[in-house]
C-alpha atoms as a PDB file:
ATOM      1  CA  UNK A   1     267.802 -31.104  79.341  1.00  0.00           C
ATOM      2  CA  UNK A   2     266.366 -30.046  82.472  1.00  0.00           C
ATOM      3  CA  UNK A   3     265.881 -32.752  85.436  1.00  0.00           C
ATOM      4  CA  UNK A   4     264.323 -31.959  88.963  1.00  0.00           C
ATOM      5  CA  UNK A   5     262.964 -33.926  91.742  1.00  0.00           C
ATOM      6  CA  UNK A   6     259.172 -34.102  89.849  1.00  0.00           C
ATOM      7  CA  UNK A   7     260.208 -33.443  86.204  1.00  0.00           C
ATOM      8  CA  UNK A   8     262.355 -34.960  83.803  1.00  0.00           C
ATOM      9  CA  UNK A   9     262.230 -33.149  80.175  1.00  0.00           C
ATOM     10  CA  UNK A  10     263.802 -34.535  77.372  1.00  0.00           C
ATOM     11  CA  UNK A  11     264.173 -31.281  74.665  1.00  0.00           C
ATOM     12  CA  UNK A  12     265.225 -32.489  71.039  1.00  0.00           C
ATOM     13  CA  UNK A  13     267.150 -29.787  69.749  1.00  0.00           C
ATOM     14  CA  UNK A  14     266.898 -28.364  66.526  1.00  0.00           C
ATOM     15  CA  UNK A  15     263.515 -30.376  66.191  1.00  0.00           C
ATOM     16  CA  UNK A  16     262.417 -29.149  69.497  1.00  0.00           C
ATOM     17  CA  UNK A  17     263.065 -25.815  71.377  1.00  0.00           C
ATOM     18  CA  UNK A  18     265.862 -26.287  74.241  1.00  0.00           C
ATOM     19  CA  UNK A  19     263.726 -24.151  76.691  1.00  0.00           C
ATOM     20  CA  UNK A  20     263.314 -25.307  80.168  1.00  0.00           C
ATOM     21  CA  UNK A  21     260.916 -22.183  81.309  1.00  0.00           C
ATOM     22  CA  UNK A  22     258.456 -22.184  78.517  1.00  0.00           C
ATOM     23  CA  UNK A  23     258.942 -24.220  75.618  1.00  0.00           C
ATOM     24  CA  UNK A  24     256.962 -23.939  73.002  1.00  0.00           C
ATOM     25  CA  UNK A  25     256.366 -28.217  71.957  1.00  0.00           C
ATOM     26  CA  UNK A  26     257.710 -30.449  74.170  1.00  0.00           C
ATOM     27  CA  UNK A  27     258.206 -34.245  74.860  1.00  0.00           C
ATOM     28  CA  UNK A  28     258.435 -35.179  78.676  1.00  0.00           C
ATOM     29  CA  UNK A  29     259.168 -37.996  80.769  1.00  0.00           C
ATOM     30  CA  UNK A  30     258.148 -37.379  83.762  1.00  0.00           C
ATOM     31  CA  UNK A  31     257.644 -38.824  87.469  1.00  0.00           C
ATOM     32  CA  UNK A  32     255.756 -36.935  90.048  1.00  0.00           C
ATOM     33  CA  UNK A  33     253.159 -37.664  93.149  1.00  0.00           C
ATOM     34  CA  UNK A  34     250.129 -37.617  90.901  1.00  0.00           C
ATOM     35  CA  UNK A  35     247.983 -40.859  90.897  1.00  0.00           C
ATOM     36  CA  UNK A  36     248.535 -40.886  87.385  1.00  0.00           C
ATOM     37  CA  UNK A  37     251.869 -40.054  86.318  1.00  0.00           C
ATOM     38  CA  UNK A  38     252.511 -39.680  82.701  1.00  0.00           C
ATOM     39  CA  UNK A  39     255.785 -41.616  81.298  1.00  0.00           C
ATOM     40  CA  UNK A  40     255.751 -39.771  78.068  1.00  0.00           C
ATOM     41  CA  UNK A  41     253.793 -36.527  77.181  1.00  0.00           C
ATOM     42  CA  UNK A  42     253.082 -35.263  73.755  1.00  0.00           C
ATOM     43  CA  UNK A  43     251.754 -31.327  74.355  1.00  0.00           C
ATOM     44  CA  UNK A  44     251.291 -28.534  72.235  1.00  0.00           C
ATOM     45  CA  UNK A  45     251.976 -25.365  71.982  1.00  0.00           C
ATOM     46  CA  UNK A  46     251.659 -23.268  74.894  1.00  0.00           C
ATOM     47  CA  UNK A  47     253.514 -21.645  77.903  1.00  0.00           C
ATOM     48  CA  UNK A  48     251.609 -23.525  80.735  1.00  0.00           C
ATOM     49  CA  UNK A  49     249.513 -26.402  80.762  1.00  0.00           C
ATOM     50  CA  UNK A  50     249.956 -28.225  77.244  1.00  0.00           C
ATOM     51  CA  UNK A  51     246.066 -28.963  77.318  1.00  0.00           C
ATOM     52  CA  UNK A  52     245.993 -31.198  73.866  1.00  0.00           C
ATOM     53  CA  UNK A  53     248.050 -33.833  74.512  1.00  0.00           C
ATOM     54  CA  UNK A  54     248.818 -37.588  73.810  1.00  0.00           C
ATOM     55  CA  UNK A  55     250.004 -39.249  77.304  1.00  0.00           C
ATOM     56  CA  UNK A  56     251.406 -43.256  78.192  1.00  0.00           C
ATOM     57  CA  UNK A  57     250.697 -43.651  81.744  1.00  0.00           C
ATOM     58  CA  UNK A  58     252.073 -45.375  84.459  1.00  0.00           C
ATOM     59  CA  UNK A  59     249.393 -47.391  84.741  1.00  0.00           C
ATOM     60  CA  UNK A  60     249.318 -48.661  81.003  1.00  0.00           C
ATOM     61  CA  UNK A  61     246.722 -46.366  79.833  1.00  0.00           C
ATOM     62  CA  UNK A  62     246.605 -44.533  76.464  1.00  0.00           C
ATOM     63  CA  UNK A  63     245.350 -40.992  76.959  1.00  0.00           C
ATOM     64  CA  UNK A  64     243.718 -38.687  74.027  1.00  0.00           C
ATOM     65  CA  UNK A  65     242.747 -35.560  75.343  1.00  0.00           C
ATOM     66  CA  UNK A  66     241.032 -32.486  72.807  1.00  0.00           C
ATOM     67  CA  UNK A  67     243.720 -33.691  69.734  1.00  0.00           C
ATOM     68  CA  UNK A  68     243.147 -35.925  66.921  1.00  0.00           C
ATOM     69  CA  UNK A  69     244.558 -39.482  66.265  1.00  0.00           C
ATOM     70  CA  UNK A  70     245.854 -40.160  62.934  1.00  0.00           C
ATOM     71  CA  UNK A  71     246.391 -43.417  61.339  1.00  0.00           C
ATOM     72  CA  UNK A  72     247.818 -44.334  58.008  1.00  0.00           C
ATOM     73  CA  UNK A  73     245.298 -42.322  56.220  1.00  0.00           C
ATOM     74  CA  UNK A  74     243.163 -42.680  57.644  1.00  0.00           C
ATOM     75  CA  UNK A  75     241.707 -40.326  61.100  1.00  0.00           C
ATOM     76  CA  UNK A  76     240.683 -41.061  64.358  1.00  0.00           C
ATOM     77  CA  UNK A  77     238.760 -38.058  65.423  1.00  0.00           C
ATOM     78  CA  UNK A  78     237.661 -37.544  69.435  1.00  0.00           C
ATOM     79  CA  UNK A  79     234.840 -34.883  69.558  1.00  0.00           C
ATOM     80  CA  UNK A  80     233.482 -34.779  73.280  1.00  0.00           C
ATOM     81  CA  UNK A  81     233.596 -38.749  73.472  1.00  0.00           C
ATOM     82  CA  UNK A  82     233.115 -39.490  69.753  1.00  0.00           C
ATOM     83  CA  UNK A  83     235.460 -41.005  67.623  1.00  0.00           C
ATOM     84  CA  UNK A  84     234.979 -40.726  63.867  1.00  0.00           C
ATOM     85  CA  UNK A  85     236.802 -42.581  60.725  1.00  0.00           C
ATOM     86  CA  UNK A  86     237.112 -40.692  57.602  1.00  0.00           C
ATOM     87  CA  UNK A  87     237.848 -41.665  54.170  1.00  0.00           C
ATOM     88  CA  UNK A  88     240.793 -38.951  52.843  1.00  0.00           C
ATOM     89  CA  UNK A  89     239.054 -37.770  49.333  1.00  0.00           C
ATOM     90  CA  UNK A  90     235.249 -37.698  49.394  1.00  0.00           C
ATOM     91  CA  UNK A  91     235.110 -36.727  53.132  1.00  0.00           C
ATOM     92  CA  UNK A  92     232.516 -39.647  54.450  1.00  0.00           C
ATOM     93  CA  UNK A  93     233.081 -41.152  58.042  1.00  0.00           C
ATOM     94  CA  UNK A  94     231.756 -43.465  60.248  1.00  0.00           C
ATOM     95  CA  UNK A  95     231.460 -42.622  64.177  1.00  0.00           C
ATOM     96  CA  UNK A  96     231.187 -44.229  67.275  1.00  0.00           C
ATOM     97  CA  UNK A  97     229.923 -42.117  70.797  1.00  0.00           C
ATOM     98  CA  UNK A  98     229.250 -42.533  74.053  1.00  0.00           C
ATOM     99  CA  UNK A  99     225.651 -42.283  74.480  1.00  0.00           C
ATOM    100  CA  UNK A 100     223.091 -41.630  77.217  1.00  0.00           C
ATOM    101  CA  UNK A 101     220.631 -44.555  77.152  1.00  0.00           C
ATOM    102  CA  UNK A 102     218.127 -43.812  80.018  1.00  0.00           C
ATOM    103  CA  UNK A 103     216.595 -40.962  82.058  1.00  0.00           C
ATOM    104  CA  UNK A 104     219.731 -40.932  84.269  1.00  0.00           C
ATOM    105  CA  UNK A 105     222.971 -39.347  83.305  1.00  0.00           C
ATOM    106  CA  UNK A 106     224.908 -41.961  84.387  1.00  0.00           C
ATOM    107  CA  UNK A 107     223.462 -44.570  81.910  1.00  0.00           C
ATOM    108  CA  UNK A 108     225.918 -44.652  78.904  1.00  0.00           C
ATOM    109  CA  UNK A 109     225.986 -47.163  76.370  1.00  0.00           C
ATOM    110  CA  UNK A 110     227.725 -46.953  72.760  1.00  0.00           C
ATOM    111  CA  UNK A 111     226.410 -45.483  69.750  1.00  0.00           C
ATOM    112  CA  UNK A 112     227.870 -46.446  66.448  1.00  0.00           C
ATOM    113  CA  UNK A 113     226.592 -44.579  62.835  1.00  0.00           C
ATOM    114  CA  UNK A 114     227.326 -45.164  59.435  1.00  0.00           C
ATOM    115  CA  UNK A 115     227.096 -42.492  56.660  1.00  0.00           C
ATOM    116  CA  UNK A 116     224.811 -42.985  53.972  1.00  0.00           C
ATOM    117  CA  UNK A 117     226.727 -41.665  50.724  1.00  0.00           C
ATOM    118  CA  UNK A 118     225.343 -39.142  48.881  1.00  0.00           C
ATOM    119  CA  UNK A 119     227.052 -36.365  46.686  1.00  0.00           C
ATOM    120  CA  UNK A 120     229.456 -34.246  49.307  1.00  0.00           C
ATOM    121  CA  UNK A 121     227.812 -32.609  51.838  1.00  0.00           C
ATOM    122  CA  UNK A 122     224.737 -34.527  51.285  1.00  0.00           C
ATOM    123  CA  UNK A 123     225.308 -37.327  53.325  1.00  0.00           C
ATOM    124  CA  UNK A 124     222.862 -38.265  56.138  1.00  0.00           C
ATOM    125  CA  UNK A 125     224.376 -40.247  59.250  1.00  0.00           C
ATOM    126  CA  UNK A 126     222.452 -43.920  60.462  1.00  0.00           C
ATOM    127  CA  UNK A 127     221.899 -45.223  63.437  1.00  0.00           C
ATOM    128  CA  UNK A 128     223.337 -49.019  62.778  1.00  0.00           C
ATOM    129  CA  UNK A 129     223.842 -50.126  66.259  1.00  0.00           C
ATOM    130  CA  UNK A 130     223.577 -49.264  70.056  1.00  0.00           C
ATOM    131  CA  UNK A 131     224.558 -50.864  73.124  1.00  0.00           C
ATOM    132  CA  UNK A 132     222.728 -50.204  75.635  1.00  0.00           C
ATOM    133  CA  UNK A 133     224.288 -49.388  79.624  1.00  0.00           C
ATOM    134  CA  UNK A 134     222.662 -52.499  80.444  1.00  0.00           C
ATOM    135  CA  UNK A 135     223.708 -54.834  77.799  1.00  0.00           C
ATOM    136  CA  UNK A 136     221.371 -54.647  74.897  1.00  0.00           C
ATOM    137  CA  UNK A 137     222.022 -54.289  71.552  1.00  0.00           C
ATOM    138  CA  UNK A 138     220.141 -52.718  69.396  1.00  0.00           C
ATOM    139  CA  UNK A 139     220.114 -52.441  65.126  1.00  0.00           C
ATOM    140  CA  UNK A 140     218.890 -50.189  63.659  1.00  0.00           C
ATOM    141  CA  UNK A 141     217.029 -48.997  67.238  1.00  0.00           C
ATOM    142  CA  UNK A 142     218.814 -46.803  69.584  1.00  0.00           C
ATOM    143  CA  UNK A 143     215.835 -47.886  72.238  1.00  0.00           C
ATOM    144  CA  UNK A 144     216.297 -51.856  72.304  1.00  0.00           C
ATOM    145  CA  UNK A 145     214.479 -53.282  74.603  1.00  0.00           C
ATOM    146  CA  UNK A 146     215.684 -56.927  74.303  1.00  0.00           C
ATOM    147  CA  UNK A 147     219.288 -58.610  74.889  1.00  0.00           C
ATOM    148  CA  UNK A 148     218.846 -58.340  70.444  1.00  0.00           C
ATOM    149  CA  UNK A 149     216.331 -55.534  69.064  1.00  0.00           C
ATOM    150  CA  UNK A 150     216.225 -55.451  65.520  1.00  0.00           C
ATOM    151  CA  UNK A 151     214.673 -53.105  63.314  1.00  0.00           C
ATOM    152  CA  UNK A 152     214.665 -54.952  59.741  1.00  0.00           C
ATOM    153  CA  UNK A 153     214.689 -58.410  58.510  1.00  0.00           C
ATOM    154  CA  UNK A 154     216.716 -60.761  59.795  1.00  0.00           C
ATOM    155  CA  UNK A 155     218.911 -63.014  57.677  1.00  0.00           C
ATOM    156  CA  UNK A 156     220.412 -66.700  58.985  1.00  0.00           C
ATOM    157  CA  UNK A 157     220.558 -70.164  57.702  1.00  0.00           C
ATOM    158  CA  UNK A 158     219.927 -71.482  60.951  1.00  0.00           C
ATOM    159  CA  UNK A 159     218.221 -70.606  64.154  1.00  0.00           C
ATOM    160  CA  UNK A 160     218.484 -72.540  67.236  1.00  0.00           C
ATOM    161  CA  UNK A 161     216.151 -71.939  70.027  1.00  0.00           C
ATOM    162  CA  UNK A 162     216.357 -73.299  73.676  1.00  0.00           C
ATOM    163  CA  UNK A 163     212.810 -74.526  74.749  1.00  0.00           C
ATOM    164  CA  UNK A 164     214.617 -74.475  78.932  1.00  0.00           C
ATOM    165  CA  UNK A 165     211.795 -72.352  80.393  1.00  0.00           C
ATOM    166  CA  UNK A 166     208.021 -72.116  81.380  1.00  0.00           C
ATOM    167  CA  UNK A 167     206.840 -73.301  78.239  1.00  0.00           C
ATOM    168  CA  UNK A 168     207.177 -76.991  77.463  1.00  0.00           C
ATOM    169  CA  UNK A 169     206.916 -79.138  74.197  1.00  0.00           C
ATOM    170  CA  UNK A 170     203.458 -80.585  73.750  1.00  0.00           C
ATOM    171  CA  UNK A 171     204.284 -84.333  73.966  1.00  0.00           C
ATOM    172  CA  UNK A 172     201.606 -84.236  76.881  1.00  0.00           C
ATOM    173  CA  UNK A 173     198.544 -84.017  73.961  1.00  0.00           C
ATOM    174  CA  UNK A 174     199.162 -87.907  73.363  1.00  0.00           C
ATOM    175  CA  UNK A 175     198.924 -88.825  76.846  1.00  0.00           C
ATOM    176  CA  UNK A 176     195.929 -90.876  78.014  1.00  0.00           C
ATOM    177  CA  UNK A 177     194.959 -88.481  80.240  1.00  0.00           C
ATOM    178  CA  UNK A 178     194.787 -85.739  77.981  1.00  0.00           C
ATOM    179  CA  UNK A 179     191.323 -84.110  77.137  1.00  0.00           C
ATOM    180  CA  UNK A 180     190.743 -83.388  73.513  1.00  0.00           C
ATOM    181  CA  UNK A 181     188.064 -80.599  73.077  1.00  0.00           C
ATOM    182  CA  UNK A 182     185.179 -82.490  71.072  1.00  0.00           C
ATOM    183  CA  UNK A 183     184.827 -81.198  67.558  1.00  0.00           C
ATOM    184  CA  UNK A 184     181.140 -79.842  67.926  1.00  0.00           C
ATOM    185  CA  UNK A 185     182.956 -77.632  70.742  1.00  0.00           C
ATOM    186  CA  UNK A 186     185.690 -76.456  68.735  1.00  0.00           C
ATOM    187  CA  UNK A 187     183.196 -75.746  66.205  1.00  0.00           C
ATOM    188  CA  UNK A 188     181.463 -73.257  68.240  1.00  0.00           C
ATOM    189  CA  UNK A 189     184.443 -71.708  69.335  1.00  0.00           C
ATOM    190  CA  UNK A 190     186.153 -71.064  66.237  1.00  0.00           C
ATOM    191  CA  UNK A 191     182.746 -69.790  64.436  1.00  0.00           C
ATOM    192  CA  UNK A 192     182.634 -67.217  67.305  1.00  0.00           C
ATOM    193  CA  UNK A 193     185.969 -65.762  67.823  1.00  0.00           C
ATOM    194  CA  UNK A 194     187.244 -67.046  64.134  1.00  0.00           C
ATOM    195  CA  UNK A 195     190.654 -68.302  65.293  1.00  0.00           C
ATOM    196  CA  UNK A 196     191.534 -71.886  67.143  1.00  0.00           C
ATOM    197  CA  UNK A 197     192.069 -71.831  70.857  1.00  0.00           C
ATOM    198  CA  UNK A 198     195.349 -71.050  72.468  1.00  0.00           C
ATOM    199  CA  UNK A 199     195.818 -69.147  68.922  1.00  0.00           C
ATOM    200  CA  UNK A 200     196.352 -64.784  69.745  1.00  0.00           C
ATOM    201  CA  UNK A 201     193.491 -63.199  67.272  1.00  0.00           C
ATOM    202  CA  UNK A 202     194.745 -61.438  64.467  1.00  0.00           C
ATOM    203  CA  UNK A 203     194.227 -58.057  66.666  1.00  0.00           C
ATOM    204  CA  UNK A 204     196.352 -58.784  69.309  1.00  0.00           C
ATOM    205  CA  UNK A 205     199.361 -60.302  66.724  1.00  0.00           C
ATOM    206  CA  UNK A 206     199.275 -57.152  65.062  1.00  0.00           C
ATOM    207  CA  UNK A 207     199.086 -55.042  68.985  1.00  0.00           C
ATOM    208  CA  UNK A 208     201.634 -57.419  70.395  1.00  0.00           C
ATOM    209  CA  UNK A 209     203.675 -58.893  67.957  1.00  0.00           C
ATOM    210  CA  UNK A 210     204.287 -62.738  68.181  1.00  0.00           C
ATOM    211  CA  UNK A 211     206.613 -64.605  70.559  1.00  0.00           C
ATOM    212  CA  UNK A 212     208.280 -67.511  67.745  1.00  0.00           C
ATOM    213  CA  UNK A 213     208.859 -70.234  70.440  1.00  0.00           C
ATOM    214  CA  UNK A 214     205.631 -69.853  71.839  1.00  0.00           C
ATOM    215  CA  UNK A 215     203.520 -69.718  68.870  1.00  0.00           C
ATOM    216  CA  UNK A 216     205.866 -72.512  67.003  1.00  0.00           C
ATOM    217  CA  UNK A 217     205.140 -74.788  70.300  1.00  0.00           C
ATOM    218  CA  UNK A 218     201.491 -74.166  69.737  1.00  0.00           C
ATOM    219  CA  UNK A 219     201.186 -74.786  66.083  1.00  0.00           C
ATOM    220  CA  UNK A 220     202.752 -78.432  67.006  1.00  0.00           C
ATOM    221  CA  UNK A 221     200.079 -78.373  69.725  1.00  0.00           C
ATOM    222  CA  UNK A 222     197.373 -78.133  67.454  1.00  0.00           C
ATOM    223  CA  UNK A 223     198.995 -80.364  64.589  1.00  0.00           C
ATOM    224  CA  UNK A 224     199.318 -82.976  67.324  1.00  0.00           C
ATOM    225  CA  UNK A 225     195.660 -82.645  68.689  1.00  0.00           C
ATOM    226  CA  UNK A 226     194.460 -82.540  64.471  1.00  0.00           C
ATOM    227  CA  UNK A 227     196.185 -85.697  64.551  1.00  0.00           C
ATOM    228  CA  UNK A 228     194.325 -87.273  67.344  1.00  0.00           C
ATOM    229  CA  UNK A 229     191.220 -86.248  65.391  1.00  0.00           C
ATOM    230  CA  UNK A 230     192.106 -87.567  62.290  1.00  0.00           C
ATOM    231  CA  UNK A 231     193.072 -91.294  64.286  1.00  0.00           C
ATOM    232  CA  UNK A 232     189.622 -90.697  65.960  1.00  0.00           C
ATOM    233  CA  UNK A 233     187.261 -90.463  63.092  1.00  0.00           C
ATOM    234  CA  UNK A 234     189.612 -93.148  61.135  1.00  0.00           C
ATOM    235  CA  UNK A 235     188.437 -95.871  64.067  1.00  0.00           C
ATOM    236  CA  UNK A 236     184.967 -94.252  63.792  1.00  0.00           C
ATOM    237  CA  UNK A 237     184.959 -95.093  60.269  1.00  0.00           C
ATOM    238  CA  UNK A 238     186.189 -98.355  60.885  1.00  0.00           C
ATOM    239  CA  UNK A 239     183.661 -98.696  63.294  1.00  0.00           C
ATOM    240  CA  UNK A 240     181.159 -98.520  60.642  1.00  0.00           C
ATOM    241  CA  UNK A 241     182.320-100.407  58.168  1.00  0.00           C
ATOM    242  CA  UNK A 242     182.069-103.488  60.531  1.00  0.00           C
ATOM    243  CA  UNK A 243     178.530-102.977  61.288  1.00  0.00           C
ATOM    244  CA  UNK A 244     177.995-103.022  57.646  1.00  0.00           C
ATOM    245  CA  UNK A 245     179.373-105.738  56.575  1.00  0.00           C
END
């Protein structure tokens, strides 16, 4: 046992070498003037600077640094900032990295991948989900663009959508002051641009892509304003049969 003013090391003798120049493995305690000081220090073999090491910190931190982390049987593997999960027998892992996730350096999200199995060695590695440095998450994308990207179909049994925003519900249609386009109108528009109004063209939903609130909100629209129709020609009808009788 060795104890100074900065280092106190704890040698295990016969499982660990009772050297207090160079030993070869050692286990530390120690308590110096460095903003982190290590409480206990796992270190490998060397005769200065035990770079792979496992450390507890002063400051509650776990540090990892170049060594692997080994679990039950399963491994914890830290390659430049990427940890990996293996199985033990086929060797098949899943990873998760830091990644870069813009033009600048310092924009780092997380990367996590998923091994598609194959026979050994054949295996090809999937992008299943990013998260971006500024809080997006993408499936199946590693470029999401939205709070949720995803690349795939989409699976719920319910979806509930705030309508809080710019674009309201169409109660307004049945208001008296509403204008409902006359039907020889709508006519002409829909024989010359062959879609209703306020409906994107088949181009521009295959361009764009379709925003679900929006277009759901418009479908009522129009249901709402086919509604007015139908009540419309019903009086006109009614209309008639008076004069008839």
């Amino acid at each position: 046992m060795k104890i100074s003013a900065s280092l106190l090391l704890l040698a295990l003798a016969p499982l660990l070498p009772f050297d207090a120049a160079t030993p070869a493995e050692s286990l530390e305690v120690r308590w110096t003037t460095d903003v982190h000081t290590p409480y206990l220090d796992f270190s490998n073999d060397a005769t200065s600077d035990f770079d792979a090491r496992l450390m507890l910190l002063d400051d509650d931190r776990l540090s990892v640094s170049g060594a692997n982390f080994e679990l039950a049987n399963s491994n914890f593997n830290i390659y430049n900032g990427t940890m990996r999960l293996y199985n033990a027998s086929p060797v098949y892992y899943a990873e998760f990295a830091r990644y870069q996730t813009g033009p600048n350096v310092n924009n780092v999200g997380l990367l996590f991948r998923t091994e598609k199995g194959g026979t050994a060695g054949a295996s090809v590695m999937l992008d299943a989900m990013m998260i971006s440095h500024d809080g997006n998450v993408g499936i199946g994308t590693t470029a999401p663009d939205a709070k949720l990207a995803v690349k795939g179909i989409i699976h719920a049994q319910e979806v509930k959508v705030d309508l809080t925003g710019s674009v309201a519900p169409p109660d307004y249609v049945f208001e008296n002051s509403y204008k409902l386009l006359p039907l020889t109108q709508l006519d002409t528009y829909v024989q010359k641009n062959k879609h209703l109004p306020e409906v994107p063209s088949a181009s521009e939903m295959e361009k764009n892509g379709i925003n679900l609130k929006e277009m759901n909100l418009v479908l009522l629209k129009k249901v709402e304003e086919l509604t007015l129709y139908v009540i419309q020609q019903q009086q006109e009808i009614d209309a008639l049969k008076s004069k008839v009788k």
